[in-house]
N, C-alpha and C. Protein backbone atom coordinates (compact mmCIF):
# COMPACT_ATOMS: atom_id res chain seq x y z
N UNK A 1 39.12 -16.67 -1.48
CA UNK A 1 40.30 -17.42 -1.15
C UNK A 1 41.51 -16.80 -1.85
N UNK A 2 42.46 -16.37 -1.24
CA UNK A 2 43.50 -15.65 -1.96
C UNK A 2 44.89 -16.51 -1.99
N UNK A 3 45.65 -16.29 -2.92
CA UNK A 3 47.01 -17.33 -2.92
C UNK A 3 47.86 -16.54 -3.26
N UNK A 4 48.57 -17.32 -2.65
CA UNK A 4 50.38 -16.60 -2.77
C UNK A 4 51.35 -17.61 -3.44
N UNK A 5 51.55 -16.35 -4.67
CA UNK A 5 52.34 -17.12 -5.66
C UNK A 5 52.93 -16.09 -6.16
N UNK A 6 54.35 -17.01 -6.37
CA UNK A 6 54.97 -15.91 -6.20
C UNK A 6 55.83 -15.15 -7.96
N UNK A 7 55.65 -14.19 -8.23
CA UNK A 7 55.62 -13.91 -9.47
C UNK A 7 57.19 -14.45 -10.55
N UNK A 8 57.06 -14.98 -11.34
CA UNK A 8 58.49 -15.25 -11.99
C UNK A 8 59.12 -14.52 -11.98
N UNK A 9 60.60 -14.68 -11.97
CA UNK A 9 61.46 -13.52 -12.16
C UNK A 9 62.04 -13.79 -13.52
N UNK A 10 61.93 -14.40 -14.33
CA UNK A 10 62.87 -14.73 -15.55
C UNK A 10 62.68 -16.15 -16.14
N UNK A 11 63.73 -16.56 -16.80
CA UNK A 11 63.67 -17.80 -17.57
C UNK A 11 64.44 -19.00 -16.27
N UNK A 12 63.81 -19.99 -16.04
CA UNK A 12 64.56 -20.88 -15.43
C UNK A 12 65.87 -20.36 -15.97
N UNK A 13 67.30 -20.84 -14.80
CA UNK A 13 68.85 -21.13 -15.53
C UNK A 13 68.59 -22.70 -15.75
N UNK A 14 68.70 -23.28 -16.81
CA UNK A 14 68.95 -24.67 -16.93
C UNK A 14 70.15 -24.84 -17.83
N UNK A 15 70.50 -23.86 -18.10
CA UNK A 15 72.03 -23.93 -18.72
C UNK A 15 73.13 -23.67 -18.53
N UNK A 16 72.85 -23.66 -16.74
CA UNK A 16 74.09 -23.23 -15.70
C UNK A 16 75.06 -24.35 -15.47
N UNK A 17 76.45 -23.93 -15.57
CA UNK A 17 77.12 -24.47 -15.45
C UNK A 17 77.74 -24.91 -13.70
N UNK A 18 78.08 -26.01 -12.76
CA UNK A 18 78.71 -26.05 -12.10
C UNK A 18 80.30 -25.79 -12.26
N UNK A 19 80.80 -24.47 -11.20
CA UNK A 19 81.69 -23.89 -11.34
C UNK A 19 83.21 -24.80 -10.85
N UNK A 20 82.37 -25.50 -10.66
CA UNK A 20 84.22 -27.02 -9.98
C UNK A 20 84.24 -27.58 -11.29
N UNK A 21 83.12 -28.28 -12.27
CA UNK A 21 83.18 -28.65 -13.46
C UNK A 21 84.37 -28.17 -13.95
N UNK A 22 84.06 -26.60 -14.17
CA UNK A 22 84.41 -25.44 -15.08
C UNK A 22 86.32 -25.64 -14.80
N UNK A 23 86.71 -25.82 -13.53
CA UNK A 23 87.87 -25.80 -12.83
C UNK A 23 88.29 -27.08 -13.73
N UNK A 24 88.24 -28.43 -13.63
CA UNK A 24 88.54 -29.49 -14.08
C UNK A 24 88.64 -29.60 -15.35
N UNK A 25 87.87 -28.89 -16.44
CA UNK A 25 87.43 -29.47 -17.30
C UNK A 25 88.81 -29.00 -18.58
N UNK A 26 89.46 -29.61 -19.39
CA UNK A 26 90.49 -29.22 -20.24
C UNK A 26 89.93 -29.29 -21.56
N UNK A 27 90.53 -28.83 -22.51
CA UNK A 27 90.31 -28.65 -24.28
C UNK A 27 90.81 -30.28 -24.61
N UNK A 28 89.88 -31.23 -25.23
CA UNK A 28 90.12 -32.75 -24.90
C UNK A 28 91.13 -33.09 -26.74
N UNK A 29 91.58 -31.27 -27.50
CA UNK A 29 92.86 -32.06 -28.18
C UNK A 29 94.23 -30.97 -27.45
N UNK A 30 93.81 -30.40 -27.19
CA UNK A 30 95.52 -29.51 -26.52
C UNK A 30 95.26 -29.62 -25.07
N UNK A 31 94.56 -29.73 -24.02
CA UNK A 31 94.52 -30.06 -23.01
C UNK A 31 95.19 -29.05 -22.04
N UNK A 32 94.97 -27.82 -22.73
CA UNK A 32 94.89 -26.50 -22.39
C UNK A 32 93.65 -26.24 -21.68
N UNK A 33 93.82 -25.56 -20.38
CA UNK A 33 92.81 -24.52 -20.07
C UNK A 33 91.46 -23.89 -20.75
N UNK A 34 89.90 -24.21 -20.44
CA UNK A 34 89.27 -23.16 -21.23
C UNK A 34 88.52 -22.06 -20.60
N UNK A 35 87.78 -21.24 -21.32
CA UNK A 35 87.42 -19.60 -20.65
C UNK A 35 85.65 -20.06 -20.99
N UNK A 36 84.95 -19.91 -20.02
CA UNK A 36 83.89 -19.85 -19.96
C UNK A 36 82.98 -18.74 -20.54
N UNK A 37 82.57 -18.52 -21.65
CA UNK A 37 81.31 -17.51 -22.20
C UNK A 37 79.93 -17.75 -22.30
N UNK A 38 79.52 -16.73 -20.80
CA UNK A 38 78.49 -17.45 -20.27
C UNK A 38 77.64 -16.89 -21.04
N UNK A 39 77.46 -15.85 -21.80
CA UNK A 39 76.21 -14.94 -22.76
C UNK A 39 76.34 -15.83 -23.73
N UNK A 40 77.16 -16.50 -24.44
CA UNK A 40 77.31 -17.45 -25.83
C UNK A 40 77.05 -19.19 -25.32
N UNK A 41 77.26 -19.43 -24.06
CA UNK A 41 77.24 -20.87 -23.32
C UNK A 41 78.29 -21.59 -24.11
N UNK A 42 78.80 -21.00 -24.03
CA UNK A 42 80.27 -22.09 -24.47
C UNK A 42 81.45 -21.75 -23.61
N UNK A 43 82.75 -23.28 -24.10
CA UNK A 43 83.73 -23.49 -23.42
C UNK A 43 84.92 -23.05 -24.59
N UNK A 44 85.56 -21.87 -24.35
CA UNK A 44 86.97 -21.61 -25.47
C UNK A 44 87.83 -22.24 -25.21
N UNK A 45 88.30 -22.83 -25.99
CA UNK A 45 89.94 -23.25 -26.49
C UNK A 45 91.01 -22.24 -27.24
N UNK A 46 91.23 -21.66 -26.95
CA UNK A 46 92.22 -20.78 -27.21
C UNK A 46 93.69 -21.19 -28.40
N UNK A 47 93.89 -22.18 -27.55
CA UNK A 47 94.99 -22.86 -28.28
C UNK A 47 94.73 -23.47 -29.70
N UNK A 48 93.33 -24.16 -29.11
CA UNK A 48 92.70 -25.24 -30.40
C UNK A 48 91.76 -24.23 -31.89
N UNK A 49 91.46 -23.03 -30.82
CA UNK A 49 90.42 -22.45 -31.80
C UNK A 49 89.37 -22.84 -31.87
N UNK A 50 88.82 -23.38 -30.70
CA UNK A 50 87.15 -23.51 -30.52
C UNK A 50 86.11 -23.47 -29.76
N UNK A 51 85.42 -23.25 -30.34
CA UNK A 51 84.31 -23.27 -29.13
C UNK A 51 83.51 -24.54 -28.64
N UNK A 52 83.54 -24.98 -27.50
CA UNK A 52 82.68 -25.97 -27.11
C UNK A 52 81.43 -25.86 -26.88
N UNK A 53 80.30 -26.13 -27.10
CA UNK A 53 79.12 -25.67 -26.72
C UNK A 53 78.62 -26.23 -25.53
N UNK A 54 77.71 -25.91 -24.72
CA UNK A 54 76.77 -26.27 -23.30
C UNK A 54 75.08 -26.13 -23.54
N UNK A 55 75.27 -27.30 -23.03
CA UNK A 55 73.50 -27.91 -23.81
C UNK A 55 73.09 -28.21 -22.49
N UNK A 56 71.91 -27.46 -22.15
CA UNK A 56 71.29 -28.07 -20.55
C UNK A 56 72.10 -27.61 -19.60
N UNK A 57 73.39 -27.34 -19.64
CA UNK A 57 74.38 -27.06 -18.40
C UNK A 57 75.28 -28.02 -18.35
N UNK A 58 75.33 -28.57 -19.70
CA UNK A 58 76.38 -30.01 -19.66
C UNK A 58 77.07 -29.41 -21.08
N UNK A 59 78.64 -29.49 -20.53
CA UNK A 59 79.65 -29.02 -21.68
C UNK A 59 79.73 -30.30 -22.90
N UNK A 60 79.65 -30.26 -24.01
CA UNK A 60 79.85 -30.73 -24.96
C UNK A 60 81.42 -30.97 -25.55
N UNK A 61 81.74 -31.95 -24.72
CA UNK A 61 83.12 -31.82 -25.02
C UNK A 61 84.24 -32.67 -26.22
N UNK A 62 83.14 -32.87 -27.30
CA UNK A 62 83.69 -33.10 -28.55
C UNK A 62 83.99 -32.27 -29.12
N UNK A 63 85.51 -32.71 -30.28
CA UNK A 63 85.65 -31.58 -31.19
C UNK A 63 84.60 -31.30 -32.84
N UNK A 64 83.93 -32.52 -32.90
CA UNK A 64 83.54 -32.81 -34.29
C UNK A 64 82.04 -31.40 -33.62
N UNK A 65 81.52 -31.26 -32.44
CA UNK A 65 80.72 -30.83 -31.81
C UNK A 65 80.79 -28.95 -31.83
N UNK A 66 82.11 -28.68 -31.98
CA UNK A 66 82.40 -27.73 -31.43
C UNK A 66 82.91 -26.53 -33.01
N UNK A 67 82.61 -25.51 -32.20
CA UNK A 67 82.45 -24.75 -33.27
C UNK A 67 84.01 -23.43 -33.57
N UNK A 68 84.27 -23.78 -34.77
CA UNK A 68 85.97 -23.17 -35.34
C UNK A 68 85.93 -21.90 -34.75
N UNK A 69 86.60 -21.08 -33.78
CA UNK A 69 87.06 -20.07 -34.08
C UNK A 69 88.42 -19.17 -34.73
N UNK A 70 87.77 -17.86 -35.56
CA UNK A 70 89.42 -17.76 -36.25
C UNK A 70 89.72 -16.05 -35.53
N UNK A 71 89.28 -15.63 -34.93
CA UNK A 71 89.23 -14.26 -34.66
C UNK A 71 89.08 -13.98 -33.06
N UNK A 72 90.60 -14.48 -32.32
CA UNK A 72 90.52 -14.68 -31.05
C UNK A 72 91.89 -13.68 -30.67
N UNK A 73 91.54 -12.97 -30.50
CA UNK A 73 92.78 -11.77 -30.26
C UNK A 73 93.77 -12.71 -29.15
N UNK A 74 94.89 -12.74 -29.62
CA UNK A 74 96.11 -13.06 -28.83
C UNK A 74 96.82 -14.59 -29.37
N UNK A 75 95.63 -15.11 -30.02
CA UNK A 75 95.93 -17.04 -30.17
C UNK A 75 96.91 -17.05 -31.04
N UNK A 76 97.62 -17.89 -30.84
CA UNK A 76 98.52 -18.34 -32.16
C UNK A 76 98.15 -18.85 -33.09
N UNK A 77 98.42 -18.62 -34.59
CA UNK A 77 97.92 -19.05 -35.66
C UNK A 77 98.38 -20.43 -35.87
N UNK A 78 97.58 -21.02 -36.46
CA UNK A 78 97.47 -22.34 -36.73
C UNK A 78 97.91 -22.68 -38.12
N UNK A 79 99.04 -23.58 -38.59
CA UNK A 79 99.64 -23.74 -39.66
C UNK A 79 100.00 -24.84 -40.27
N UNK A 80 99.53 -25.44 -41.18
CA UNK A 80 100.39 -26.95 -41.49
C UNK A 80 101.45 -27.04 -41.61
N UNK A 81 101.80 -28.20 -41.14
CA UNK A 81 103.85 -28.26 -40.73
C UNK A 81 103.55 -29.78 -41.69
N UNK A 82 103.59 -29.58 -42.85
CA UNK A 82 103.99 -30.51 -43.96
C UNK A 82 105.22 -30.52 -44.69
């Protein structure tokens, strides 16, 4: 009895993002635009300096969640105005 099955090609995507999401979705403290890094699965904030992370294919869109960046070629530096 022989079966046809058909060989894996890879890892499930279960950490794919829907790309209309991606369109809608803003930085929830500057409410700026973010850039999708699909090799890292995160959402950039540019403005804010962070990274959002994507768990399952669902953006994590807290800041307490999200991870500082300081080394984003072009961003404006961030400064206390005390």
């Amino acid at each position: 009895m022989e079966q046809n099955i058909a060989p894996a090609e890879g890892p499930p995507e279960t950490s794919r993002v829907d790309p209309r999401l991606l369109e809608i979705l803003v930085c929830p403290l500057t409410k700026t635009t973010l850039e999708y890094d699909a090799e890292k699965q995160e959402l950039i904030s540019r403005s804010a300096r962070l990274a959002y992370p994507i768990r399952d294919g669902i953006p994590i869109m807290l800041p307490e969640e999200a991870r500082k960046i300081d080394d984003i070629p072009g961003a404006p530096l961030l400064t206390d105005r005390t």
